[in-house]
PDB file of N, CA and C in Angstrom:
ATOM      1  N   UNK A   1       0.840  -1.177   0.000  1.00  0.00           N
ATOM      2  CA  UNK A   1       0.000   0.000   0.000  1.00  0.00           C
ATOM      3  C   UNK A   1       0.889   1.245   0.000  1.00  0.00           C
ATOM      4  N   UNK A   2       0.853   2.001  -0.628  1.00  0.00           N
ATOM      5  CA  UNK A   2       1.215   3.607  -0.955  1.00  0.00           C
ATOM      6  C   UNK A   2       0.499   4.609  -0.493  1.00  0.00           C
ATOM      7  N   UNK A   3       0.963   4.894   0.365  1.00  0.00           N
ATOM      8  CA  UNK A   3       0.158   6.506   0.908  1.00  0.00           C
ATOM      9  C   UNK A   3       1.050   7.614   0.716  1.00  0.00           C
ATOM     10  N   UNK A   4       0.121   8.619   0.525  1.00  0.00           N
ATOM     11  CA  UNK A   4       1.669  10.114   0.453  1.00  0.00           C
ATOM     12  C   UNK A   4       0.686  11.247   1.589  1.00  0.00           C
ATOM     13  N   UNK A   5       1.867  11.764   2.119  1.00  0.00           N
ATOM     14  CA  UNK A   5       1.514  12.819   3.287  1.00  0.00           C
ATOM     15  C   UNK A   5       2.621  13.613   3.219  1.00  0.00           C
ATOM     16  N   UNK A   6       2.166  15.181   3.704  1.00  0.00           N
ATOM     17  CA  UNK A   6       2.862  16.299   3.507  1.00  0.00           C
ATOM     18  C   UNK A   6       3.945  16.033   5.148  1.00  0.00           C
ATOM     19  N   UNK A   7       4.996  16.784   4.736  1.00  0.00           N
ATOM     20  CA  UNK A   7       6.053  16.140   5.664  1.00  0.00           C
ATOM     21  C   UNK A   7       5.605  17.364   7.027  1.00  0.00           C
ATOM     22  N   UNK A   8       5.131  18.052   7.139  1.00  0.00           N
ATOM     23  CA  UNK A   8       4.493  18.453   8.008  1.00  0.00           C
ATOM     24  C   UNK A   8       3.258  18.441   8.686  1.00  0.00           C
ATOM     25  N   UNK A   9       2.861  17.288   8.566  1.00  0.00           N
ATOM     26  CA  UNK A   9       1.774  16.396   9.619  1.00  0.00           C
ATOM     27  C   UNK A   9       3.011  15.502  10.365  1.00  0.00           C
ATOM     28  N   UNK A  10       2.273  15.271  11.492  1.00  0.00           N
ATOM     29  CA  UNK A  10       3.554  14.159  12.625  1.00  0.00           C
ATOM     30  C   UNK A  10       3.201  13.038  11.830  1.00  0.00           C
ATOM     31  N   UNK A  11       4.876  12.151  11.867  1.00  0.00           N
ATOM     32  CA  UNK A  11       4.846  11.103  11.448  1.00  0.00           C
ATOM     33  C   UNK A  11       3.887  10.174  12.652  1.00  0.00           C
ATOM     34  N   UNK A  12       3.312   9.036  11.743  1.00  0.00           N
ATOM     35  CA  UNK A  12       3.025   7.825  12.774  1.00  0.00           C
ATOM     36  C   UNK A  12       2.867   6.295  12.558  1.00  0.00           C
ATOM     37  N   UNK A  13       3.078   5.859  13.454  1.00  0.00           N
ATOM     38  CA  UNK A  13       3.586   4.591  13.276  1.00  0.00           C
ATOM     39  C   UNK A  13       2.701   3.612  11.993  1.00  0.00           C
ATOM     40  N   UNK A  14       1.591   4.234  11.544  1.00  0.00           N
ATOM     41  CA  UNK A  14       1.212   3.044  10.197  1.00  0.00           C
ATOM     42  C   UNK A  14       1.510   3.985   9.383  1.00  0.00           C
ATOM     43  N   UNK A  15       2.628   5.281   9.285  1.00  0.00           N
ATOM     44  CA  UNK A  15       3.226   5.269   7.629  1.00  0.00           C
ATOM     45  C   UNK A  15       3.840   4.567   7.472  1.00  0.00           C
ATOM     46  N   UNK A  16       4.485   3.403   7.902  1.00  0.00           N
ATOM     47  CA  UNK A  16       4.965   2.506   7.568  1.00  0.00           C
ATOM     48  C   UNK A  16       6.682   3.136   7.402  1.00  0.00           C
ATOM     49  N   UNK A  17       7.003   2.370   6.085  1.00  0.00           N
ATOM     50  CA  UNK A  17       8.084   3.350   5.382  1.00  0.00           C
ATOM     51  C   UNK A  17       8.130   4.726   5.215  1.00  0.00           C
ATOM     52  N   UNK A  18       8.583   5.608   5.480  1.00  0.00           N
ATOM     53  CA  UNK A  18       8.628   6.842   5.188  1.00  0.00           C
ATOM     54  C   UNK A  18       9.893   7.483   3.429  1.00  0.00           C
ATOM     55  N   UNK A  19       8.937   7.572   2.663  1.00  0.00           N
ATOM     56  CA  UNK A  19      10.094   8.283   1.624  1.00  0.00           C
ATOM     57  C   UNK A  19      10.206   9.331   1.140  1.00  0.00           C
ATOM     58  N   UNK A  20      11.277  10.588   1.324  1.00  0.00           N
ATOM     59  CA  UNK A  20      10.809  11.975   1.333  1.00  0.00           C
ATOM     60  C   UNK A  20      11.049  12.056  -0.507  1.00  0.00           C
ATOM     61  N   UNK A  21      10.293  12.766  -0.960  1.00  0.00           N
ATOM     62  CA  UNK A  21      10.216  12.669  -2.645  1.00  0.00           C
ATOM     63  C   UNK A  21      10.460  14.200  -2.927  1.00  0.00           C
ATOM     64  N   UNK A  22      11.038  14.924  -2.111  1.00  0.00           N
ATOM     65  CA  UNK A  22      11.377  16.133  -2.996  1.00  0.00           C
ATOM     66  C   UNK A  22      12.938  16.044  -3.074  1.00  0.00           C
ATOM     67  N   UNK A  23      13.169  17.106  -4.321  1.00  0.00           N
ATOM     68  CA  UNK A  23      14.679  16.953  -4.438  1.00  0.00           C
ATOM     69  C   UNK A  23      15.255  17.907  -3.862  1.00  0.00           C
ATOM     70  N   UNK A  24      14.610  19.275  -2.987  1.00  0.00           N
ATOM     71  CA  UNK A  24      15.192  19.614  -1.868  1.00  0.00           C
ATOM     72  C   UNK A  24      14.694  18.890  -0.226  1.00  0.00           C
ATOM     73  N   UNK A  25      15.838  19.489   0.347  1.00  0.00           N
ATOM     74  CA  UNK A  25      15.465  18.910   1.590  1.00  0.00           C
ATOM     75  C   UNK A  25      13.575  20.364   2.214  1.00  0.00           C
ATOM     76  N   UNK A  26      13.109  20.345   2.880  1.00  0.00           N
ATOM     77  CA  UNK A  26      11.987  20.705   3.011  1.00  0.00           C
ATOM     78  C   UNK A  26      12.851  22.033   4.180  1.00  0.00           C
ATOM     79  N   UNK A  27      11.884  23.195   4.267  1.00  0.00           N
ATOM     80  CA  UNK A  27      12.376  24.168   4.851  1.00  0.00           C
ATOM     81  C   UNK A  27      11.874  24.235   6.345  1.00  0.00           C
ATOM     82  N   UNK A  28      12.795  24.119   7.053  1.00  0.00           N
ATOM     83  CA  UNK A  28      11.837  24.336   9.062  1.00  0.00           C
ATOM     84  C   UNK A  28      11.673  23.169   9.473  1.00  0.00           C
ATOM     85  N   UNK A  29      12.433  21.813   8.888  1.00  0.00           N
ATOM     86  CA  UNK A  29      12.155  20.564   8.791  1.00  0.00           C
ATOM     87  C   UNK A  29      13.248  20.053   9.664  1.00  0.00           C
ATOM     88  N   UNK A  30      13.711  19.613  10.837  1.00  0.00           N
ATOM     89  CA  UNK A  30      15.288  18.835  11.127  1.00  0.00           C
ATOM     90  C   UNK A  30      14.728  17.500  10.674  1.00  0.00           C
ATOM     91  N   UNK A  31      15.719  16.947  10.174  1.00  0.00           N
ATOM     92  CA  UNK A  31      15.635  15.095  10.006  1.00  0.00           C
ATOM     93  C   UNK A  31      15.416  14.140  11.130  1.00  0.00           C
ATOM     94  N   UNK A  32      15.639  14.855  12.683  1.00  0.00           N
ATOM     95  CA  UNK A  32      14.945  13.894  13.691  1.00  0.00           C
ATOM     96  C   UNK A  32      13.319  13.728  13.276  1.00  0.00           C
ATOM     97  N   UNK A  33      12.603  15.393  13.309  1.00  0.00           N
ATOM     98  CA  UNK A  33      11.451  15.565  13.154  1.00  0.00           C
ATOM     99  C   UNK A  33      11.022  14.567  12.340  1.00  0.00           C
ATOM    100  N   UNK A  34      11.434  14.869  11.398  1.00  0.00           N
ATOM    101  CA  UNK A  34      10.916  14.389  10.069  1.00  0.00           C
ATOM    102  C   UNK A  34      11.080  13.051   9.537  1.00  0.00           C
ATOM    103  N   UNK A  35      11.357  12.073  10.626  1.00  0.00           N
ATOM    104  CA  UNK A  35      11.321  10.685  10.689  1.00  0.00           C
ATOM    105  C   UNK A  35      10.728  10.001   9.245  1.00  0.00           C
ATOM    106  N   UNK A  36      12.425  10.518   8.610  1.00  0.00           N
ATOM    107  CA  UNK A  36      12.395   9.938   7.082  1.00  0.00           C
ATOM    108  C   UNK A  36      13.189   8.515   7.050  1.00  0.00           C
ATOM    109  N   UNK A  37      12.888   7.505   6.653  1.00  0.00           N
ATOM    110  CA  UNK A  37      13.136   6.657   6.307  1.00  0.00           C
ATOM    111  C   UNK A  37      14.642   6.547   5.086  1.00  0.00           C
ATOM    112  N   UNK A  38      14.269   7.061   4.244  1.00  0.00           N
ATOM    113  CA  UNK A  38      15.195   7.065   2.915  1.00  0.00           C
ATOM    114  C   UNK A  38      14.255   8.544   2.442  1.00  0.00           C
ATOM    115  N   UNK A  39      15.987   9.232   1.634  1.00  0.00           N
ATOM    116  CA  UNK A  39      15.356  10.759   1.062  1.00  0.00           C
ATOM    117  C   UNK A  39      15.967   9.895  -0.366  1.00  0.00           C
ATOM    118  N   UNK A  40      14.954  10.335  -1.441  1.00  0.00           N
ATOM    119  CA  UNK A  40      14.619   9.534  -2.748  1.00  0.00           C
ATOM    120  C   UNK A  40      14.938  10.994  -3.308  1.00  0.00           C
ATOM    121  N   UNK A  41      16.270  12.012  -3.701  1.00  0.00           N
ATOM    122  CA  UNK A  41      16.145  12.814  -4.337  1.00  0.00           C
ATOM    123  C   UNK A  41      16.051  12.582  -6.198  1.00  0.00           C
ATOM    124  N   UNK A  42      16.565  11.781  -6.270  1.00  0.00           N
ATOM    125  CA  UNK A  42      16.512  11.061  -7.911  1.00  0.00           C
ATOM    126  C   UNK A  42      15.131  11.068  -8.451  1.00  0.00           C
ATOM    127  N   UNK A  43      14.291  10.721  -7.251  1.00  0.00           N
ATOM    128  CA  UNK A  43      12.986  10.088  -8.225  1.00  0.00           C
ATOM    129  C   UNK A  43      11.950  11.333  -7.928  1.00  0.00           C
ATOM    130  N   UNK A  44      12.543  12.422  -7.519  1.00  0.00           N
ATOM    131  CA  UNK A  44      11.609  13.756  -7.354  1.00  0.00           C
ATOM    132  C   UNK A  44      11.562  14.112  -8.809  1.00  0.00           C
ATOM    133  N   UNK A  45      10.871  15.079  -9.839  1.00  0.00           N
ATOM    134  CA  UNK A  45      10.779  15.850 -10.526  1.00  0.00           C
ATOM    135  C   UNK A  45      11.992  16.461 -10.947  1.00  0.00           C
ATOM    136  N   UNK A  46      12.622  16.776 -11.739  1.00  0.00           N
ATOM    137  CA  UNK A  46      13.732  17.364 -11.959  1.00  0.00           C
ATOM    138  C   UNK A  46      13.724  18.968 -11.769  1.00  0.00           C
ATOM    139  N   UNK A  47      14.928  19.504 -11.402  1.00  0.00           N
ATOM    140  CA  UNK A  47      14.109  21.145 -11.164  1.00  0.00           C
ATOM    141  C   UNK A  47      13.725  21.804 -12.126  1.00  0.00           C
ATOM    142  N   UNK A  48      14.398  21.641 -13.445  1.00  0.00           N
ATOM    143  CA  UNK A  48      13.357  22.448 -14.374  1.00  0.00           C
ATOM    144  C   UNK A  48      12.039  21.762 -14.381  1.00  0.00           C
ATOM    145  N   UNK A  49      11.514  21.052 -14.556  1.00  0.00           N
ATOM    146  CA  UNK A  49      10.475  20.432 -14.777  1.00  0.00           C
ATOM    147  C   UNK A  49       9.282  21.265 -13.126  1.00  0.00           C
ATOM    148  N   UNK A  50      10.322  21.034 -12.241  1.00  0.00           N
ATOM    149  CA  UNK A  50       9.777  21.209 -10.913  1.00  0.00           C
ATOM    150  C   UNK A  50       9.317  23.337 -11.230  1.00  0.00           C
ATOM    151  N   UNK A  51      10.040  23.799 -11.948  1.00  0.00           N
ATOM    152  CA  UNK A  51      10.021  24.765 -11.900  1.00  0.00           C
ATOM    153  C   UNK A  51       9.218  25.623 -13.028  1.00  0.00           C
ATOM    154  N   UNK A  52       9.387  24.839 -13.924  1.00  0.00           N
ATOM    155  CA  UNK A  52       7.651  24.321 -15.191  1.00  0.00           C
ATOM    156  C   UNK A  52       6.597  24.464 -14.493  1.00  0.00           C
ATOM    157  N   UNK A  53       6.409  23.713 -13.772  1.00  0.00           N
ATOM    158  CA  UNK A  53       5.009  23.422 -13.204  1.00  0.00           C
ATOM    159  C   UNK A  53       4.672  24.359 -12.109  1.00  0.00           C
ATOM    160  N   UNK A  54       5.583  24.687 -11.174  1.00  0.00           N
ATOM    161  CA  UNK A  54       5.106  25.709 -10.033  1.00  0.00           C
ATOM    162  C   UNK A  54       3.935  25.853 -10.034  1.00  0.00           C
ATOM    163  N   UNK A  55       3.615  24.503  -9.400  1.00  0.00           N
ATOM    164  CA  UNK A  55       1.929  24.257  -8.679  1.00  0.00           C
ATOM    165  C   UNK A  55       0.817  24.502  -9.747  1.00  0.00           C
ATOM    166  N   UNK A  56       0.982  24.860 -11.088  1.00  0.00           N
ATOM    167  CA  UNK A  56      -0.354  25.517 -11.594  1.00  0.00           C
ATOM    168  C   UNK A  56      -0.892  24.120 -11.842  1.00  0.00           C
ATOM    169  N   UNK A  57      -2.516  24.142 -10.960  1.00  0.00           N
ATOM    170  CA  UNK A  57      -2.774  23.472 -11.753  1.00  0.00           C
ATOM    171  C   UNK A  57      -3.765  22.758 -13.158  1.00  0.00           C
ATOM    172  N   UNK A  58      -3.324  24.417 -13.809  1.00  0.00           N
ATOM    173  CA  UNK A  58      -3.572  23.993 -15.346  1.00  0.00           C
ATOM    174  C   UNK A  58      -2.583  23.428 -15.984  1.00  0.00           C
ATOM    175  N   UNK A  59      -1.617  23.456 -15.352  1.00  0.00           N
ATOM    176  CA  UNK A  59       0.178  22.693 -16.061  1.00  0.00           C
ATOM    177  C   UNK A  59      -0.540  20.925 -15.444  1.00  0.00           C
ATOM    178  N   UNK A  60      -1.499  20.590 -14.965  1.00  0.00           N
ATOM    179  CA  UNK A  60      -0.894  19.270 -14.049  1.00  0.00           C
ATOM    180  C   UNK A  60      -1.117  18.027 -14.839  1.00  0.00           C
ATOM    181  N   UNK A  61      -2.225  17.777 -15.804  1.00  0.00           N
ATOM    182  CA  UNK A  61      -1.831  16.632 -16.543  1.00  0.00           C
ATOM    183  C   UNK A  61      -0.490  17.083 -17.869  1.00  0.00           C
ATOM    184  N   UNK A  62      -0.167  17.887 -18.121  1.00  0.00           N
ATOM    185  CA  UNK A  62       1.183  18.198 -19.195  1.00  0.00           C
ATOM    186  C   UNK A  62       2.520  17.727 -17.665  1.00  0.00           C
ATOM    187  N   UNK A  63       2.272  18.433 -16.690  1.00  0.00           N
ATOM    188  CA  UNK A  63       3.387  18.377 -15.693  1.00  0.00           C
ATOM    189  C   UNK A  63       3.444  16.178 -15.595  1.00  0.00           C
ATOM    190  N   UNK A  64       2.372  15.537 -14.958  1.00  0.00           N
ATOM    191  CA  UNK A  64       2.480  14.140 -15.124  1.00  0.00           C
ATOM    192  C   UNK A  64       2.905  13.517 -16.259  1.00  0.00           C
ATOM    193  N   UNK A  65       2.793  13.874 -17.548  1.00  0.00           N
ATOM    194  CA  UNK A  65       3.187  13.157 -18.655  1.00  0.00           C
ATOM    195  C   UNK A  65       4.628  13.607 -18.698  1.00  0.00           C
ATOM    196  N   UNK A  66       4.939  14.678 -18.514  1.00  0.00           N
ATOM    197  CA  UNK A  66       6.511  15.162 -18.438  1.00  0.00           C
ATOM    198  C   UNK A  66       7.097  13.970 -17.442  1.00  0.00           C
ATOM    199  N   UNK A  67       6.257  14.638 -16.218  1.00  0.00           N
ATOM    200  CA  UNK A  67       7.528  13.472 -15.058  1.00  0.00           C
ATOM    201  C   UNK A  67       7.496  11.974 -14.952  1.00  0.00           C
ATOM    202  N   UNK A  68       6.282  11.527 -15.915  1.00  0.00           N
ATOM    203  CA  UNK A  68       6.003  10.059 -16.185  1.00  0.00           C
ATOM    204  C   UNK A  68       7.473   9.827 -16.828  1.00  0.00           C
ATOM    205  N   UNK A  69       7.752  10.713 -18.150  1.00  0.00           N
ATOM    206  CA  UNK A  69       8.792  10.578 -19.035  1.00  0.00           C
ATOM    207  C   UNK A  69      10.128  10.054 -18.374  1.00  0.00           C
ATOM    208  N   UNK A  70      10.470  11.457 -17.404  1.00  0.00           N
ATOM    209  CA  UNK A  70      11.642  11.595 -16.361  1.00  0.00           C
ATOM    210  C   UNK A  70      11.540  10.213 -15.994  1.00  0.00           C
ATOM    211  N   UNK A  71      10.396   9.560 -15.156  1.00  0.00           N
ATOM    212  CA  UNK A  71      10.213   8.127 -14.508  1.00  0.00           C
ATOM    213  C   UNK A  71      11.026   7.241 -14.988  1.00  0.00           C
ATOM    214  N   UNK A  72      11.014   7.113 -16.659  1.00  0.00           N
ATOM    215  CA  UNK A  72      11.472   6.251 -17.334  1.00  0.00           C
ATOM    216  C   UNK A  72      12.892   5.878 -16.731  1.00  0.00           C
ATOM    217  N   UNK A  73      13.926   7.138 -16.375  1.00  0.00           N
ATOM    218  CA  UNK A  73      15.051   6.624 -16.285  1.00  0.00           C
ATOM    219  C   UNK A  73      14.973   6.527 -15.310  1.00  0.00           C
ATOM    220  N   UNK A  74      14.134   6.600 -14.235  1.00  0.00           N
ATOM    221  CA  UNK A  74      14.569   5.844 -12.528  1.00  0.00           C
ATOM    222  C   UNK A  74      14.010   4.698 -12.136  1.00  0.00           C
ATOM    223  N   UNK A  75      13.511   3.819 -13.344  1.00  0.00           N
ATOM    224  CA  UNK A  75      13.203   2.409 -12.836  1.00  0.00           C
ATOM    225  C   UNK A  75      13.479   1.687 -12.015  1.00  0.00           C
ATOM    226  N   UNK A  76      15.198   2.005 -11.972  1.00  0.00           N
ATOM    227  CA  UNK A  76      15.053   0.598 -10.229  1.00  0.00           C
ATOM    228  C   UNK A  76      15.115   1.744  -8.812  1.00  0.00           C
ATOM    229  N   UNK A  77      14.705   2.914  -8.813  1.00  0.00           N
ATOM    230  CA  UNK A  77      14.482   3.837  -8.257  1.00  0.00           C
ATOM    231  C   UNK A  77      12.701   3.315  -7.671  1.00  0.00           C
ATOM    232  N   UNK A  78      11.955   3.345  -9.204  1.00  0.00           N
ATOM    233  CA  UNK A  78      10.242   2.798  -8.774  1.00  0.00           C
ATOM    234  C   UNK A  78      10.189   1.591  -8.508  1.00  0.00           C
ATOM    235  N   UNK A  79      11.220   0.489  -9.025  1.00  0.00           N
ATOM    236  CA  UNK A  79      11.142  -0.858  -8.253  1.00  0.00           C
ATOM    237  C   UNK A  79      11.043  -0.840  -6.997  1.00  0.00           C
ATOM    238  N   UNK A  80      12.069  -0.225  -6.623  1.00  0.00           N
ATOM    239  CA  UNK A  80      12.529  -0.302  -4.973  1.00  0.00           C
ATOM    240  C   UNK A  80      11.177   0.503  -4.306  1.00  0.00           C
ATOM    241  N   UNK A  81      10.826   1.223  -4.448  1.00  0.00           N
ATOM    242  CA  UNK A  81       9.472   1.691  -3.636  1.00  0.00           C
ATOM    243  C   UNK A  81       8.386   0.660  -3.607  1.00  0.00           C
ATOM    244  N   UNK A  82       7.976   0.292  -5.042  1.00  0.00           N
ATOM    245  CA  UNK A  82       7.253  -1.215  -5.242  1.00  0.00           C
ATOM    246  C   UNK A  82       7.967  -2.377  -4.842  1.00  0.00           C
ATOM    247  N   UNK A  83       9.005  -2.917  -4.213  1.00  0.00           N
ATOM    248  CA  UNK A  83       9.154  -3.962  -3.221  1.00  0.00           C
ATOM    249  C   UNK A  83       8.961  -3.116  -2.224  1.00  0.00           C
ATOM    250  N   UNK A  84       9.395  -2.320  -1.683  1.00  0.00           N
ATOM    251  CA  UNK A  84       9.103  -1.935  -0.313  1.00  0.00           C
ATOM    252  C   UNK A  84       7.355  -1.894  -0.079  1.00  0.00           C
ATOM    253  N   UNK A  85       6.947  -1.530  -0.862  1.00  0.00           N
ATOM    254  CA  UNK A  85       4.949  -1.864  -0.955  1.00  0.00           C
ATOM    255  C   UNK A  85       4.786  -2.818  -0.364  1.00  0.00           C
ATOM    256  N   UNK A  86       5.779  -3.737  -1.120  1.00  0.00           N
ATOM    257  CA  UNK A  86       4.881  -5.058  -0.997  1.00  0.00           C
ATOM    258  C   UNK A  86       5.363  -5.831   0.839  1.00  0.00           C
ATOM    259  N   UNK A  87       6.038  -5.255   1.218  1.00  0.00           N
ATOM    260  CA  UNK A  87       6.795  -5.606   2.403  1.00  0.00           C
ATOM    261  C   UNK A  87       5.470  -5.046   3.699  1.00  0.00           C
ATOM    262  N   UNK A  88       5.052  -3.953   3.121  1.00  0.00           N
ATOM    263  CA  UNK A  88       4.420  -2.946   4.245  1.00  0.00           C
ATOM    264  C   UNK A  88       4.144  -1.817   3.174  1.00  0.00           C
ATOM    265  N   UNK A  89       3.446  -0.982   4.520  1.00  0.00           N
ATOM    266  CA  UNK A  89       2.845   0.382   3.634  1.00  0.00           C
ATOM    267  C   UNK A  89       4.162   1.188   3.908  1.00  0.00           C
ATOM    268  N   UNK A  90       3.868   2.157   2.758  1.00  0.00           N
ATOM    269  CA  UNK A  90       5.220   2.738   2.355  1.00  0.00           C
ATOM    270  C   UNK A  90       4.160   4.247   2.073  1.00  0.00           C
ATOM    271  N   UNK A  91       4.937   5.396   2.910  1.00  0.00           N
ATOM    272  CA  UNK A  91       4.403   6.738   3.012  1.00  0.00           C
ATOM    273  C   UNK A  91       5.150   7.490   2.154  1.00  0.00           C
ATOM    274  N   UNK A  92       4.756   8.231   0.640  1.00  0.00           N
ATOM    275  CA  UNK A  92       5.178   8.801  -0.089  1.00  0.00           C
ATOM    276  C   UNK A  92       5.002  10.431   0.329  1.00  0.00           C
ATOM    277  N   UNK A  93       6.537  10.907   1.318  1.00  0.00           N
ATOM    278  CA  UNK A  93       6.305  12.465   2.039  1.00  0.00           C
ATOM    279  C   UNK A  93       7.239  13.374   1.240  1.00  0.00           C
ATOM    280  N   UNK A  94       6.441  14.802   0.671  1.00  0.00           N
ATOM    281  CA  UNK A  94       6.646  15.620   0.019  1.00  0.00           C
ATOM    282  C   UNK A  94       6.304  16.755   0.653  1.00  0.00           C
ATOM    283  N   UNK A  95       6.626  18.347   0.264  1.00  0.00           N
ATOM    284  CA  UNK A  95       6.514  19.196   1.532  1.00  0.00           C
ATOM    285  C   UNK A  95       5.822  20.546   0.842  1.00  0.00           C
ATOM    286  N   UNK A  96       5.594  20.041  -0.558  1.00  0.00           N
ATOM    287  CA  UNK A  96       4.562  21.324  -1.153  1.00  0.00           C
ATOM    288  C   UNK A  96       3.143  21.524  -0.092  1.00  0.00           C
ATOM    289  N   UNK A  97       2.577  22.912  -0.606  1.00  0.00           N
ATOM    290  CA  UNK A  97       1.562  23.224   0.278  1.00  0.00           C
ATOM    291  C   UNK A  97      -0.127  22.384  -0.285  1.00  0.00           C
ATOM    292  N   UNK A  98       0.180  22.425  -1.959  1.00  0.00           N
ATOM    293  CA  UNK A  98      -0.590  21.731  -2.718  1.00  0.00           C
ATOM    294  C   UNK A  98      -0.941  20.214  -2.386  1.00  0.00           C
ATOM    295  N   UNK A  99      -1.883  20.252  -1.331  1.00  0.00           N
ATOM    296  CA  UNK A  99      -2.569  18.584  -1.641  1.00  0.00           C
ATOM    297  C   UNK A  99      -2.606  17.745  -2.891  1.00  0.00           C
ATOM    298  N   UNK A 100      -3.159  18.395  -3.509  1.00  0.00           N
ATOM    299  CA  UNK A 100      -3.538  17.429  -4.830  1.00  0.00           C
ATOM    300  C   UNK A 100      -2.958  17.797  -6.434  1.00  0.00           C
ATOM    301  N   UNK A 101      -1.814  18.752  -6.560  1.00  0.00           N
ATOM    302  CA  UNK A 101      -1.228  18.771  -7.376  1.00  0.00           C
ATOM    303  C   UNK A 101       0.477  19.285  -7.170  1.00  0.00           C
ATOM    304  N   UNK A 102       0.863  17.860  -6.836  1.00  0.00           N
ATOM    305  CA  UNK A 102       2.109  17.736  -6.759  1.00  0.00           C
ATOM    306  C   UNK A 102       2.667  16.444  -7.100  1.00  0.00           C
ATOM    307  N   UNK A 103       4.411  16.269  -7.030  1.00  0.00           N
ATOM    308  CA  UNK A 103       4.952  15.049  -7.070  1.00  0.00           C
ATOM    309  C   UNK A 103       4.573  14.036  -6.600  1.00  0.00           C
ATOM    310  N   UNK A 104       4.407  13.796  -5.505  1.00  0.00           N
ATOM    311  CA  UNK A 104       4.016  12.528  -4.867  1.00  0.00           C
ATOM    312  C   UNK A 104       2.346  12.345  -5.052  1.00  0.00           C
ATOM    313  N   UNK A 105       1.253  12.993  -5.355  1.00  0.00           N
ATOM    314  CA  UNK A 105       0.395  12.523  -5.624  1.00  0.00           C
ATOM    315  C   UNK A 105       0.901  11.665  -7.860  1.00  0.00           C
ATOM    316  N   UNK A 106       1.482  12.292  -8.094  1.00  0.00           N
ATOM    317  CA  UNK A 106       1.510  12.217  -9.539  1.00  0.00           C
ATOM    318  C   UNK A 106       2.646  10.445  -9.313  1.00  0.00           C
ATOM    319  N   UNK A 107       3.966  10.711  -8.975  1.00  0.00           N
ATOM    320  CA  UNK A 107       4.477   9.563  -8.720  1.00  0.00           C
ATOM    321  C   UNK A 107       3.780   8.097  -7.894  1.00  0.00           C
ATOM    322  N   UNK A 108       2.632   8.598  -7.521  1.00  0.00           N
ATOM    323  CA  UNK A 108       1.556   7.369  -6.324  1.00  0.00           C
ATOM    324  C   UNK A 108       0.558   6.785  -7.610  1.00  0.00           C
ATOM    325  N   UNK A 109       0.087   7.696  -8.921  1.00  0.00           N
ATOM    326  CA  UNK A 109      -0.188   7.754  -9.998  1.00  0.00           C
ATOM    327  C   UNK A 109       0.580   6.759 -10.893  1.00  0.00           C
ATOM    328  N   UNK A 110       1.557   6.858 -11.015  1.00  0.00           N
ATOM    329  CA  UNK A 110       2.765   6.008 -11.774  1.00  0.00           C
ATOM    330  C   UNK A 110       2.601   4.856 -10.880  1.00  0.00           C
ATOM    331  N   UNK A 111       2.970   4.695 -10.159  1.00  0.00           N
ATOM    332  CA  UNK A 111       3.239   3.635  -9.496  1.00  0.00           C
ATOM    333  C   UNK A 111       1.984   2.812  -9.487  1.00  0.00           C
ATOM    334  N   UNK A 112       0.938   3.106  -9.340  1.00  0.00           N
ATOM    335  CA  UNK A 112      -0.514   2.633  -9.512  1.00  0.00           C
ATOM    336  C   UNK A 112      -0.324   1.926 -10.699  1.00  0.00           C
ATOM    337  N   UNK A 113      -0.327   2.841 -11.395  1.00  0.00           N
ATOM    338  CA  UNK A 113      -0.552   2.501 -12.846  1.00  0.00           C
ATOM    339  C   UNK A 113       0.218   0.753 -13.229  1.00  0.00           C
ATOM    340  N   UNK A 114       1.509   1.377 -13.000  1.00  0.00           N
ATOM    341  CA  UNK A 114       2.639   0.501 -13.456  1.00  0.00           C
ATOM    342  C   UNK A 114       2.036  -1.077 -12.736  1.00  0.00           C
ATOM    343  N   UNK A 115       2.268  -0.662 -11.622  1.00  0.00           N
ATOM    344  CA  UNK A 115       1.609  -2.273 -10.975  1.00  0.00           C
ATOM    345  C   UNK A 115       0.255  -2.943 -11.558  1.00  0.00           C
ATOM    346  N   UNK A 116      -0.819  -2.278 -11.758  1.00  0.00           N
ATOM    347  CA  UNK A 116      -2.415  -2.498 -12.427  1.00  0.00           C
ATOM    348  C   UNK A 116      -1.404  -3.088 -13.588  1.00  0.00           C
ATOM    349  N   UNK A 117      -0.837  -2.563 -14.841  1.00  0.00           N
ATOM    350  CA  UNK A 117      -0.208  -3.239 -15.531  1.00  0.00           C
ATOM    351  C   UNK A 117       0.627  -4.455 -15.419  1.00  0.00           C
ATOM    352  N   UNK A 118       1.450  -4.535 -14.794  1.00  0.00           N
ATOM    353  CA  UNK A 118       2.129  -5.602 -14.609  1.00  0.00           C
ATOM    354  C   UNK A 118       0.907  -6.523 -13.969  1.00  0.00           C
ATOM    355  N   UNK A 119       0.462  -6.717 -12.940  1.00  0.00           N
ATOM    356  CA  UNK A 119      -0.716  -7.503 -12.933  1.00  0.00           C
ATOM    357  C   UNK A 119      -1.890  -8.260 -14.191  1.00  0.00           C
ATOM    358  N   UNK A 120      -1.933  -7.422 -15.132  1.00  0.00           N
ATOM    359  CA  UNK A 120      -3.091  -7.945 -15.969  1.00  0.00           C
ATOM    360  C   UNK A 120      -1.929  -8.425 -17.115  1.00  0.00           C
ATOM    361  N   UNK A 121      -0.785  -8.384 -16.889  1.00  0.00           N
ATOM    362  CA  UNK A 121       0.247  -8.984 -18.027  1.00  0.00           C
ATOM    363  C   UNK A 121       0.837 -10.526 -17.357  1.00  0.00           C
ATOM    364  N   UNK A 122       0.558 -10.874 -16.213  1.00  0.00           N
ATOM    365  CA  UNK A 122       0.656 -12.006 -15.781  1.00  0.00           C
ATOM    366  C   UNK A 122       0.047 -12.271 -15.318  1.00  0.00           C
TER     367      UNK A 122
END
């Protein structure tokens, strides 16, 4: 299971895994607080791309097909989150103010996807 939460709600014990998905570190944040598991800067958005999109979200299905693209080259980047799934729930934490149009909702998207696929192919 994949959940994503903004890194400023308290962590708790059924996020399971914690993986921070931005490619900066988050601002007002210490790393005790922020009881990150693994920081995944690779598989964040790239900054131009990150800087494309600046939250609009009329950019947000053009912004997902862009960072779907990016995805391509971090495959054993999305493996490793998808075994860790399958181990336990795994908390996809990002630190935009945007609920619903950002990285980690869009990468929880991919990852959906990808698995629904691989499933109906075996």
């Amino acid at each position: 299971m994949v959940r994503i939460k903004r890194i400023y709600e308290p962590a708790v014990k059924s996020d399971g895994y914690r993986i921070l998905v931005d490619r900066l570190w988050p601002r007002g944040v210490s790393k005790a607080a922020a009881r990150i598991d693994l920081w995944m800067r690779d598989i964040a958005p790239s900054t131009a791309l990150r800087r494309w999109f600046n939250h609009d979200p009329a950019k947000w299905e053009e912004f997902c097909e862009r960072y779907r693209t990016e995805l391509r080259e971090q495959q054993p980047l999305l493996d490793a989150v998808r075994q860790q799934a399958k181990d336990g729930p795994v908390t996809l934490v990002y630190s935009a103010r945007d609920e619903r149009f950002n990285q980690a909702v869009a990468l929880k998207l991919v990852l959906k996807q990808s698995i629904t696929r691989k499933r109906s192919t075996t």
